[in-house]
Protein backbone atom coordinates (compact mmCIF):
# COMPACT_ATOMS: atom_id res chain seq x y z
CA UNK A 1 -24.79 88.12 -35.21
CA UNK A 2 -25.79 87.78 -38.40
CA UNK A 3 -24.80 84.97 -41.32
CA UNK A 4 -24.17 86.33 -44.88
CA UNK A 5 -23.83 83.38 -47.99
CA UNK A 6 -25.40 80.11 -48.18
CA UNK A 7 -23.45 77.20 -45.99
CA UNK A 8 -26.22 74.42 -46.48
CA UNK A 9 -24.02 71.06 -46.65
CA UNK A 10 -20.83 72.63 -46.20
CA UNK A 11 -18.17 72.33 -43.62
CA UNK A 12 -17.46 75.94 -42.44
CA UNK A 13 -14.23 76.95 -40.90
CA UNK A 14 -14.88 79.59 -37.96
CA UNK A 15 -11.31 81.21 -37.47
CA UNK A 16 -10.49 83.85 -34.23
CA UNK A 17 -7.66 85.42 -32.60
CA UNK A 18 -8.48 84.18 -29.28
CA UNK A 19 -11.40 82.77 -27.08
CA UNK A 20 -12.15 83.37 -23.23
CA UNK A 21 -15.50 81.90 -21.90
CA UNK A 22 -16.34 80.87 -25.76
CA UNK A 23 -19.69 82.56 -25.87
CA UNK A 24 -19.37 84.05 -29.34
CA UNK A 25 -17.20 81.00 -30.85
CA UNK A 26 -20.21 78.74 -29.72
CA UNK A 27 -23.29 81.13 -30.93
CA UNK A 28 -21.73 81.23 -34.06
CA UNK A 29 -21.55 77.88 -34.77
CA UNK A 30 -24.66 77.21 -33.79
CA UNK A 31 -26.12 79.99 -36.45
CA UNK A 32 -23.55 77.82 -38.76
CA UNK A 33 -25.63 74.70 -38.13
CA UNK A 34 -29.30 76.31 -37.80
CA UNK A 35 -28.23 77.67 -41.50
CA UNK A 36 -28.26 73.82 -43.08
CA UNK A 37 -23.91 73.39 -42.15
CA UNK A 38 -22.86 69.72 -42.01
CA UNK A 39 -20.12 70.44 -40.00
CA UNK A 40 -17.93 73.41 -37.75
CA UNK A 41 -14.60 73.39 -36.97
CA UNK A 42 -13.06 76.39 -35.60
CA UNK A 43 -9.31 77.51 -35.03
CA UNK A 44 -8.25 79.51 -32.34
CA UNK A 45 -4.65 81.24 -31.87
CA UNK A 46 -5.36 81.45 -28.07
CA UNK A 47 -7.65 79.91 -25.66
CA UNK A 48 -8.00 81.31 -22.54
CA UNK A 49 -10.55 78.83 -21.48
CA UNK A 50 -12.40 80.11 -18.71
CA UNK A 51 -15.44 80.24 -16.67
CA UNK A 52 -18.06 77.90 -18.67
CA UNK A 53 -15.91 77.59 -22.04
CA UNK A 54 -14.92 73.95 -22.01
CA UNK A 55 -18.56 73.15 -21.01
CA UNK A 56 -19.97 75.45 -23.92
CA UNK A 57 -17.69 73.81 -26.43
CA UNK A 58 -18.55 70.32 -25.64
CA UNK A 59 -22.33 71.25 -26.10
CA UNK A 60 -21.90 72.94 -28.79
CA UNK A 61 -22.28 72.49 -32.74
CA UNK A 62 -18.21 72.67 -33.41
CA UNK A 63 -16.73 69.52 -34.62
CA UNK A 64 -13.42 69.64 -33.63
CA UNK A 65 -11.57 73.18 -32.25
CA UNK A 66 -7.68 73.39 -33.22
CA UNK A 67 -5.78 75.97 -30.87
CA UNK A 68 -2.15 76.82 -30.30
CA UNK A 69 -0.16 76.24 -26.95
CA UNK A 70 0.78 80.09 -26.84
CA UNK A 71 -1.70 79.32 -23.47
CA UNK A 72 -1.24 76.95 -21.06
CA UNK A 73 -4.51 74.50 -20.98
CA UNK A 74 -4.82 71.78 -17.93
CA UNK A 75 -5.81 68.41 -18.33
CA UNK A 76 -8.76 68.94 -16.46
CA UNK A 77 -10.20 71.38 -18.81
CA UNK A 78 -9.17 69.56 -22.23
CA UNK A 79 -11.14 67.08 -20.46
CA UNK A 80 -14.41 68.98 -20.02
CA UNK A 81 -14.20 69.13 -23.74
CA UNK A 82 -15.27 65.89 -24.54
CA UNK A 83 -12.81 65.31 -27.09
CA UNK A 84 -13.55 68.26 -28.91
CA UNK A 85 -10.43 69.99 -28.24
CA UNK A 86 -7.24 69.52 -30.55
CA UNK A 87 -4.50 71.16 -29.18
CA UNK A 88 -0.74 72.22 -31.77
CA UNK A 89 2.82 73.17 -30.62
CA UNK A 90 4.13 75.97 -32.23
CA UNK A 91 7.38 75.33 -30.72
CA UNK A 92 9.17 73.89 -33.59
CA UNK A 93 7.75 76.15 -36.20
CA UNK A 94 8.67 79.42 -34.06
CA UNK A 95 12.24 78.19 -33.40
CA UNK A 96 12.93 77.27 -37.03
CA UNK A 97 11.65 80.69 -38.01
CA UNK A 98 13.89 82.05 -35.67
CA UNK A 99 16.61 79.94 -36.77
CA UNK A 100 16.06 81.57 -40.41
CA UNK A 101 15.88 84.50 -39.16
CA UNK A 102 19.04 84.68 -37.57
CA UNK A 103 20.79 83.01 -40.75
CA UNK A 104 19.03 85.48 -43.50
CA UNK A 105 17.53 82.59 -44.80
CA UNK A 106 14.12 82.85 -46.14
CA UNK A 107 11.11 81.54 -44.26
CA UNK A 108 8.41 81.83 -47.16
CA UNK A 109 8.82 78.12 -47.65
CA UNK A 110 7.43 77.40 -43.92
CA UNK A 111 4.04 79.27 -44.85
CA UNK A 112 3.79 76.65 -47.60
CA UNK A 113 4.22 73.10 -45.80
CA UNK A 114 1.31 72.01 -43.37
CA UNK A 115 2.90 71.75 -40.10
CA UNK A 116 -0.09 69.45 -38.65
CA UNK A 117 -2.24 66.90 -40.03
């Protein structure tokens, strides 16, 4: 692993398509933080969320981690995050683009609007 560009009192943004025991996610933001970062938040499309992950993540140097339901997660390991863990529904977004789609109507406007705060 290996950081490129100065992050020294900046809040980086670690984005992946998916994490499964959360190794990487959590080595990199600890590089992030060694390397002078005030704070880590990462987003995840998918979290698989096994083995150690939810243990790794609460120890770890991320902030806050933002991941989609397209997986199931149980309470118990949203838990073992320590509050680290915020969790979005893509079920209204993905049924109003579907909606659209059926309808010809154009969905570029959806890409615009924050769906969460």
């Amino acid at each position: 692993m290996e950081l490129r560009g100065d992050v020294q009192d900046k809040i980086c943004i670690i984005v992946d398509d998916m994490t499964d025991t959360s190794g990487t996610i959590t080595k990199a933001a600890s590089e992030l933080k060694k390397s002078g970062a005030k704070e880590v938040y990462a987003f995840v499309t998918h979290g698989i969320f096994s083995g150690p992950a939810a243990e790794r993540i609460k120890n770890s140097d991320i902030t806050k981690i933002v991941c989609t339901d397209s997986m199931k997660i149980d309470q118990a390991t949203f838990d073992a995050m320590g509050g680290k863990l915020v969790y979005v529904s893509l079920d209204l977004f993905l049924a109003e683009l579907i909606r659209r789609s059926i309808n010809n109507e154009s969905a570029e406007e959806l890409f615009e609007i924050p769906v969460y705060k």
